[in-house]
Structures are given as C-alpha cells and as structure tokens.
Protein backbone atom coordinates (compact mmCIF):
# COMPACT_ATOMS: atom_id res chain seq x y z
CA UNK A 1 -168.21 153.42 49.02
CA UNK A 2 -167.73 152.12 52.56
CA UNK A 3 -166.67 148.61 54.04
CA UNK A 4 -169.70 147.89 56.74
CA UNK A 5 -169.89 145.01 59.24
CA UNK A 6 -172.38 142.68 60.46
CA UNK A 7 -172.50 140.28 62.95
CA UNK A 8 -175.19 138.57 64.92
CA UNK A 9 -175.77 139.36 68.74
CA UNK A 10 -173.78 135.56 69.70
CA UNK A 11 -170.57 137.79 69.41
CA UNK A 12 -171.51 139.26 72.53
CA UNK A 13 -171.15 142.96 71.33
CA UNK A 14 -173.14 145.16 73.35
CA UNK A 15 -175.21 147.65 71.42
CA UNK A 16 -173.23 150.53 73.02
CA UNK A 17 -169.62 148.84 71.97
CA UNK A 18 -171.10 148.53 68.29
CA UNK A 19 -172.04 151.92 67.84
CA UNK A 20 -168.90 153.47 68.90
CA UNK A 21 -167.15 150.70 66.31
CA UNK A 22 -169.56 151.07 63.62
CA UNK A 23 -170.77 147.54 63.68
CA UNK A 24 -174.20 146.08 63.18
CA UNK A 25 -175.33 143.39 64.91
CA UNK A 26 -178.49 141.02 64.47
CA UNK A 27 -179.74 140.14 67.77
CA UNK A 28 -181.16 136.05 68.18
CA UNK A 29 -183.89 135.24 70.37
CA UNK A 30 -184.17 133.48 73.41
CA UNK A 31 -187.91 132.46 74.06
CA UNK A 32 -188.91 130.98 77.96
CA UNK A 33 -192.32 129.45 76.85
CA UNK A 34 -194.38 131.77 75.48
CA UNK A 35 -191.52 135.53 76.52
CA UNK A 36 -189.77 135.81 73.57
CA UNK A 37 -186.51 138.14 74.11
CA UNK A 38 -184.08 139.90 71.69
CA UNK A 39 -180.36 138.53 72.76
CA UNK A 40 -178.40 141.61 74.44
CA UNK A 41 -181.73 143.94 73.40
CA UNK A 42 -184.41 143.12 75.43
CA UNK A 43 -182.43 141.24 77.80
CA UNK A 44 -179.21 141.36 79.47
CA UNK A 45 -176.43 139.00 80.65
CA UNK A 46 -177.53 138.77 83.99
CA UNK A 47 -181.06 139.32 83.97
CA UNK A 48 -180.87 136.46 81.81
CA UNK A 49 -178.79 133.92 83.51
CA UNK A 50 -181.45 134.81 87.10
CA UNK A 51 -183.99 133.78 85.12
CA UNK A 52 -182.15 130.64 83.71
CA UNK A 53 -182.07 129.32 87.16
CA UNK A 54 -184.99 130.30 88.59
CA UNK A 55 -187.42 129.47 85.99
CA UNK A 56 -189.71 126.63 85.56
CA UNK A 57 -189.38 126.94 81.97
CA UNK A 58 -186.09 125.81 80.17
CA UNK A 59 -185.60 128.39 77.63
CA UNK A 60 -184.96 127.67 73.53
CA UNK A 61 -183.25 129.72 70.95
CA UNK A 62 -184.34 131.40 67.67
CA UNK A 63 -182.45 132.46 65.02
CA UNK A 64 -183.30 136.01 62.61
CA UNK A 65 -185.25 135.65 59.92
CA UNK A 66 -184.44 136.86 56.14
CA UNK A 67 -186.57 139.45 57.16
CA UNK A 68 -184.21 140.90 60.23
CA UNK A 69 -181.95 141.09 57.93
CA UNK A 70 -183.06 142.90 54.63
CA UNK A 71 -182.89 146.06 56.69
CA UNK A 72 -178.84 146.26 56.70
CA UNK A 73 -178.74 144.19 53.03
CA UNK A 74 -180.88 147.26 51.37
CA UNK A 75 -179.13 150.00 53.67
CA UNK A 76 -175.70 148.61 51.92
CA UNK A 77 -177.40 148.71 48.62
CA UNK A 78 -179.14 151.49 48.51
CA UNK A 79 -175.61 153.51 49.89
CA UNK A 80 -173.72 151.24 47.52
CA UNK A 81 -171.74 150.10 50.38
CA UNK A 82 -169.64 147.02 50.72
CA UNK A 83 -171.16 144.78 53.57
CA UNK A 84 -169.10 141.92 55.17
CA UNK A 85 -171.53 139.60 57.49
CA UNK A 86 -169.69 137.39 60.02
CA UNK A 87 -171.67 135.09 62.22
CA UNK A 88 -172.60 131.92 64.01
CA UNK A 89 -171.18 128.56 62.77
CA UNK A 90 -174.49 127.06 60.75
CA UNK A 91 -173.97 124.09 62.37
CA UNK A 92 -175.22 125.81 65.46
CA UNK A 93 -177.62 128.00 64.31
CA UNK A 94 -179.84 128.91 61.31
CA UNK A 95 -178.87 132.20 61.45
CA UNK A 96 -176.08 131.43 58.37
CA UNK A 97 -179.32 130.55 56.32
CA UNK A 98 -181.78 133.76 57.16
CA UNK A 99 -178.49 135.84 55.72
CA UNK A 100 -178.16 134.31 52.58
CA UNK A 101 -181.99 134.09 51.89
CA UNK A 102 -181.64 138.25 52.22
CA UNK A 103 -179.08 138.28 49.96
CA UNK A 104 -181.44 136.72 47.25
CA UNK A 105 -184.39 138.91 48.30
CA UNK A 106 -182.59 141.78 48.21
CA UNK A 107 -180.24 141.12 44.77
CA UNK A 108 -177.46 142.98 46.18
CA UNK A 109 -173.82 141.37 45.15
CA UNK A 110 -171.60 143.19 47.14
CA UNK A 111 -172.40 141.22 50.64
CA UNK A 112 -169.88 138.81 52.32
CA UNK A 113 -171.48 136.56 53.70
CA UNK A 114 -168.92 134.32 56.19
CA UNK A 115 -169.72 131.72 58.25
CA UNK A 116 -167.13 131.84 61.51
CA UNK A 117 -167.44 128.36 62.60
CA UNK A 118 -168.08 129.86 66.20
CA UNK A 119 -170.05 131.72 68.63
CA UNK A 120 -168.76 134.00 71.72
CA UNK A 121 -165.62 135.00 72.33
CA UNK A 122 -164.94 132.96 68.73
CA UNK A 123 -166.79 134.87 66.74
CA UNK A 124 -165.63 138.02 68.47
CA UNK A 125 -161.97 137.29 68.00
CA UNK A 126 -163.24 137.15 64.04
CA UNK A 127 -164.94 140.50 64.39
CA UNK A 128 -162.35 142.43 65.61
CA UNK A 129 -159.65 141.46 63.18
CA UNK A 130 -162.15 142.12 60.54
CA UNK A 131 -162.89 145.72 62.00
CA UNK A 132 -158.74 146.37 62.28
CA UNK A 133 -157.87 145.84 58.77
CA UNK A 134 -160.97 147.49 57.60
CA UNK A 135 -159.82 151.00 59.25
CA UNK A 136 -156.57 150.62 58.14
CA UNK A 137 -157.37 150.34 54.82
CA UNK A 138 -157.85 147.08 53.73
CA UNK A 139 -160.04 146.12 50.92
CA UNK A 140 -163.10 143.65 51.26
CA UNK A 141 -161.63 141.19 48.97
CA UNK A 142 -158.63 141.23 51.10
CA UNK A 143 -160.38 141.15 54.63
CA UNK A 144 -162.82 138.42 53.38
CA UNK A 145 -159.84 136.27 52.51
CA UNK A 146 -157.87 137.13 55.31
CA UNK A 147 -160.81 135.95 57.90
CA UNK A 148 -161.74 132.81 55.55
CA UNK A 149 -158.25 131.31 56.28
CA UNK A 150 -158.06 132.77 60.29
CA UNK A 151 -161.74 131.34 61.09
CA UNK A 152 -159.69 127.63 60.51
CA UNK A 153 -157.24 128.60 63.70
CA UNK A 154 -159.63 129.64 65.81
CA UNK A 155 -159.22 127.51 69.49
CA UNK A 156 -162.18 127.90 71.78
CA UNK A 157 -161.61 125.93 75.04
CA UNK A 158 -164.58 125.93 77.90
CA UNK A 159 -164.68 124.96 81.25
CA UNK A 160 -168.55 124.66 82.19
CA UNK A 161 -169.90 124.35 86.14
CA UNK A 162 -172.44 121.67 85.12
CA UNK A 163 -173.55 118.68 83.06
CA UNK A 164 -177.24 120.07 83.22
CA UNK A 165 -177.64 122.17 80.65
CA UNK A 166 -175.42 120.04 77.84
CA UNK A 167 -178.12 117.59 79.11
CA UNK A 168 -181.06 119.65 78.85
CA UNK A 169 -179.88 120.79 75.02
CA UNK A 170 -179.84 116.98 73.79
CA UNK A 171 -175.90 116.40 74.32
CA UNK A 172 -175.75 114.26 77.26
CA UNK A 173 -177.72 110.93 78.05
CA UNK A 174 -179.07 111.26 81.56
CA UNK A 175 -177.33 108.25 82.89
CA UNK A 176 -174.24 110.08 81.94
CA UNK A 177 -175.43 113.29 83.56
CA UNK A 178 -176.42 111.96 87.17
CA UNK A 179 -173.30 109.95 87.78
CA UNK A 180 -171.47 113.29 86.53
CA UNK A 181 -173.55 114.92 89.21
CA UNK A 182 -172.75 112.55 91.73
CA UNK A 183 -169.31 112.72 90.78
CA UNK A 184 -169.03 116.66 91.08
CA UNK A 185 -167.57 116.10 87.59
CA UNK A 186 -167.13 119.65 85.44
CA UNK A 187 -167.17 119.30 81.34
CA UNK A 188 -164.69 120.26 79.29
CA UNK A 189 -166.10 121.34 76.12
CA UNK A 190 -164.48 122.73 73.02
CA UNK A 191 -165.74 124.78 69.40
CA UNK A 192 -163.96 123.59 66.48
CA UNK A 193 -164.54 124.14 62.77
CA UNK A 194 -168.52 124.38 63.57
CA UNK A 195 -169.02 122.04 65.58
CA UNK A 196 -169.33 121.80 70.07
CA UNK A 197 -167.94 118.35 71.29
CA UNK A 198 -167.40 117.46 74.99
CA UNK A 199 -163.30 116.59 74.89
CA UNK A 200 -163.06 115.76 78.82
CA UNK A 201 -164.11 115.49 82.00
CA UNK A 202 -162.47 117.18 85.16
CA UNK A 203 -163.10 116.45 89.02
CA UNK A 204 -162.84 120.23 90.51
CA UNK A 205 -161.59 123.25 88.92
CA UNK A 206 -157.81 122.82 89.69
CA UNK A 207 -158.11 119.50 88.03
CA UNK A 208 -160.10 120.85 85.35
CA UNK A 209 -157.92 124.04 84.23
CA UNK A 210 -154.93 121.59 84.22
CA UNK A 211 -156.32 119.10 81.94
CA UNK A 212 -157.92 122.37 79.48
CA UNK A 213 -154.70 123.42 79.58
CA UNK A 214 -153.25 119.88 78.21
CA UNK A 215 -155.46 120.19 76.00
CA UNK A 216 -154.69 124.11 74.78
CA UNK A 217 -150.89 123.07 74.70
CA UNK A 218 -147.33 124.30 75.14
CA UNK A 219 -147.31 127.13 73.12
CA UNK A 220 -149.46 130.33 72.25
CA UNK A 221 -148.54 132.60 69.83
CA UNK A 222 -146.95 136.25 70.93
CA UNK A 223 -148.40 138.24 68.02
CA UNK A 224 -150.38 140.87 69.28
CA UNK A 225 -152.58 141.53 66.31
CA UNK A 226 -153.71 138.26 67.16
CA UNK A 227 -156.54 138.37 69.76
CA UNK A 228 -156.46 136.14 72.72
CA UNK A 229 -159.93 136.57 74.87
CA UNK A 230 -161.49 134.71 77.95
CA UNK A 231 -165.51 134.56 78.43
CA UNK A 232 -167.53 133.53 81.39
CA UNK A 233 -171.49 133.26 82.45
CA UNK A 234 -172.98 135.19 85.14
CA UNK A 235 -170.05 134.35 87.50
CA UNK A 236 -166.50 135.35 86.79
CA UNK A 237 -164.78 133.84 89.42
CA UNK A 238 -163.95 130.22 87.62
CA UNK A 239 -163.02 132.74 84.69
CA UNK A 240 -160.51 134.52 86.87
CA UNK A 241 -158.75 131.59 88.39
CA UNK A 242 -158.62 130.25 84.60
CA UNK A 243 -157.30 133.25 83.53
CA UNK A 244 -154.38 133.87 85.99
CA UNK A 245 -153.16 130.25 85.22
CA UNK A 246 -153.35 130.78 81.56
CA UNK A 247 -151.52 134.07 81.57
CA UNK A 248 -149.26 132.67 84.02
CA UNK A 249 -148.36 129.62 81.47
CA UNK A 250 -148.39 131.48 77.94
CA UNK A 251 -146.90 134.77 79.72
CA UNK A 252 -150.11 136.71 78.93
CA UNK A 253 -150.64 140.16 79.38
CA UNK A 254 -153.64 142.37 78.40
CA UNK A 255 -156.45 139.93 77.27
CA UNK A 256 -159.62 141.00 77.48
CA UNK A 257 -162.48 139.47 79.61
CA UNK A 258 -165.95 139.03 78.01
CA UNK A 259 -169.38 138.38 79.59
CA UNK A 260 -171.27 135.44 77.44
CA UNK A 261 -174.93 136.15 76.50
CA UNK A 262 -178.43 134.54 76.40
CA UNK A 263 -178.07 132.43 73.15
CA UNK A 264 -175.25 130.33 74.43
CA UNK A 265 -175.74 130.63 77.94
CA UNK A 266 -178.79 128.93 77.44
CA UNK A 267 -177.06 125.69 76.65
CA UNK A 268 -174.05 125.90 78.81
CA UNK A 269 -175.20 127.54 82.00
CA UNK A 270 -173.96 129.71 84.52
CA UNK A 271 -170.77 130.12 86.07
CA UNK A 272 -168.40 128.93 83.20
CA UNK A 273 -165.35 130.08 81.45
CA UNK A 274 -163.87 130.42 78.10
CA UNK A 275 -160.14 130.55 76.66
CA UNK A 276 -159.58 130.99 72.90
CA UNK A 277 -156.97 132.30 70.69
CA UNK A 278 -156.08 132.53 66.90
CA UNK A 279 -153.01 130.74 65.90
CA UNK A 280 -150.96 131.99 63.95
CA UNK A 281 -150.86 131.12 60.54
C-alpha cells in the first residue's frame, strides 16, 4: 500500500515537476467571459498574466468539482492506496468542499483530506514537507499530524504592484483605490490561517520591502528542513530586489523562487512578490 499526494493546481506545481515527484494535482479554472481555462493546463503563467492586462474581460475563478476529483479518490481505492489531499484554504476557494463531497461518493476511508489555510508558495511549502517525510518513511497518520500543526506557522507576506485588482475582486472600496493610485501607493497583503487581509500600505518599493519586513520580524528560523520560498507574477524583478534584502537580513541562502499562476494572479495582478516561511515549532 502506497502514501499518494494530492494537491490542487494553486500550489503552483507544474505538471512536469509533479510527475517526476509523484504528485497529483487538480487544476482550478480561470474563465475570461465565456474561455474557460484549466490553471497551469491549458494555460500558462505568462500567457495568462498578457491576457490579464490586455483583456476587456476581467477574468473569475472556478473551483473542481466532486467530479474532478473521483478520478484520484477511486484510483487510491481501487489500488488500496493511502491518499493525503492538501489544498486551498476554504475560505478562499470551494475547492476544500468538491474534495470531501468525493470522499462520500466514492466511500473510500483512507483519504486525508487537509485544508492548508493557503494558496501559492503557502500551500507549496505544505506540499513539499508532506512529500519529504513520505519518502523517508513516514506513515500517513504521522505526516497528516505533522502538516495539521505546521499549516498554523505558515507566514505568507506579499508585496503587490497595484490596488486594481484587490479592487476589482471586492476587497477595496474605489475611493480607497484611486487615492492609492494617485498616491503610487503599493499594498501590503498577507495569508494567515485562511484568510487574505491588506496589513499596510507602502509608498515605493524600498519603502514597501522595509515595512514587509517589520512586519516579517527579527528572526527566521535556520532549520533547513523548513522551507523558506519567494513567489512573484509575470515580472520578477520586485521579487528579486525583495529577495536580496530578505536573504541579506535573515542570512538566507538557497531559497527557491516560484512563478505564481492564473488562480491567484487573477486577484493580485502582475508584477508582485511573495516571502513566506514555516516557523519553527
């Protein structure tokens, strides 16, 4: 009997990463009126983030149905498998909701079903973990356990380019987002236990990556099974300039870069950047 993983396509794990790790992932849609598009399938990173801001159309987001997922629930059944499913917080996304509704359909009792509390790089820096202990021998009962507690000390910090697209997604009055404009002022936005809250505001990116940084704190753990990843959209350049600040302050070395996908992207917009870490327990 094997330990299988599933995630959902917010992770931002390329179908050519998951094979060669053995993970299954559930791709979301992203629909521009009536084009409907499978995250990271039928549409890449920056195919999608062209058409973001060229298009008429302000594109919405879909989540699986119970149906994308009985596929992988009956696979793990049928090969008496173990199955651990990791995905986006259900406060985001209905995604949480299509999984468990497979779970009844298929009447399979040996599926994990975990909500992260996060998307992106958060969700990823669940994943991997998850993935680690399962090749090293770890048993489901002990990797479910061990992500329930490390999904609380997640820290997902963004810095995004613009207030449009918070606006456009319902989280920003437009008052609010024209004298931002006006302003040149860049969001500061964070993920925590579920749930996406603007924390600050910033006037330029120097300004801004100091005050995320405030916000991040003095100290970062130096455990290296602990994952510490950056994310951007379309552009990486703010990502860069966050990162060799960030490293330079928590004496970083080796964390990995990510490229954020369609199902976010659609509500941050382009040319942002992402720092988040686990603490340590």
């Amino acid at each position: 009997m094997a330990i299988r993983f599933l995630t959902d396509s917010t992770a931002d794990i390329l179908p050519e990463e998951a094979a060669q790790r053995d993970i299954d992932v559930v791709p979301l849609k992203v629909l521009f009126g009536e084009e409907s598009y499978r995250d990271n399938v039928d549409i890449a990173h920056q195919e999608f983030f062209e058409k973001l801001v060229t298009s008429k159309v302000f594109p919405t987001t879909s989540q699986p149905s119970p149906e994308d997922f009985l596929p992988y629930f009956e696979k793990a059944r049928d090969q008496g498998d173990t199955l651990i499913c990791l995905h986006i917080s259900a406060v985001l996304s209905g995604t949480m909701q299509s999984a468990q509704i497979a779970k009844e359909m298929c009447g399979y009792d040996n599926i994990y079903i975990i909500d992260s509390m996060e998307a992106i790089i958060g969700l990823r820096m669940l994943v991997d973990p998850g993935i680690y202990l399962r090749d090293h021998g770890s048993s489901a009962e002990e990797i479910v356990a061990e992500l329930e507690s490390a999904k609380h000390r997640v820290r997902l910090f963004a810095v995004l380019d613009t207030l449009e697209f918070l606006h456009k997604g319902g989280r920003l009055s437009t008052a609010v987002t024209v004298l931002g404009t006006l302003l040149k002022i860049k969001p500061l936005v964070t993920l925590k236990e579920g749930l996406l809250s603007v924390m600050g505001k910033g006037r330029g990116t120097k300004d801004c990556i100091r005050l995320l940084l405030e916000m991040a704190g003095d100290d970062l753990h130096q455990d290296p099974r602990l994952p510490v990843y950056y994310g951007f959209t379309r552009d990486p350049s703010l990502c860069h300039q966050l990162k060799e600040v960030t490293d330079k302050k928590y004496n970083l070395t080796g964390a990995s870069i990510y490229s954020v996908g369609a199902v976010i992207g659609a509500h941050v917009g382009p040319n942002g950047a992402v720092f988040g870490f686990i603490e340590a327990p």
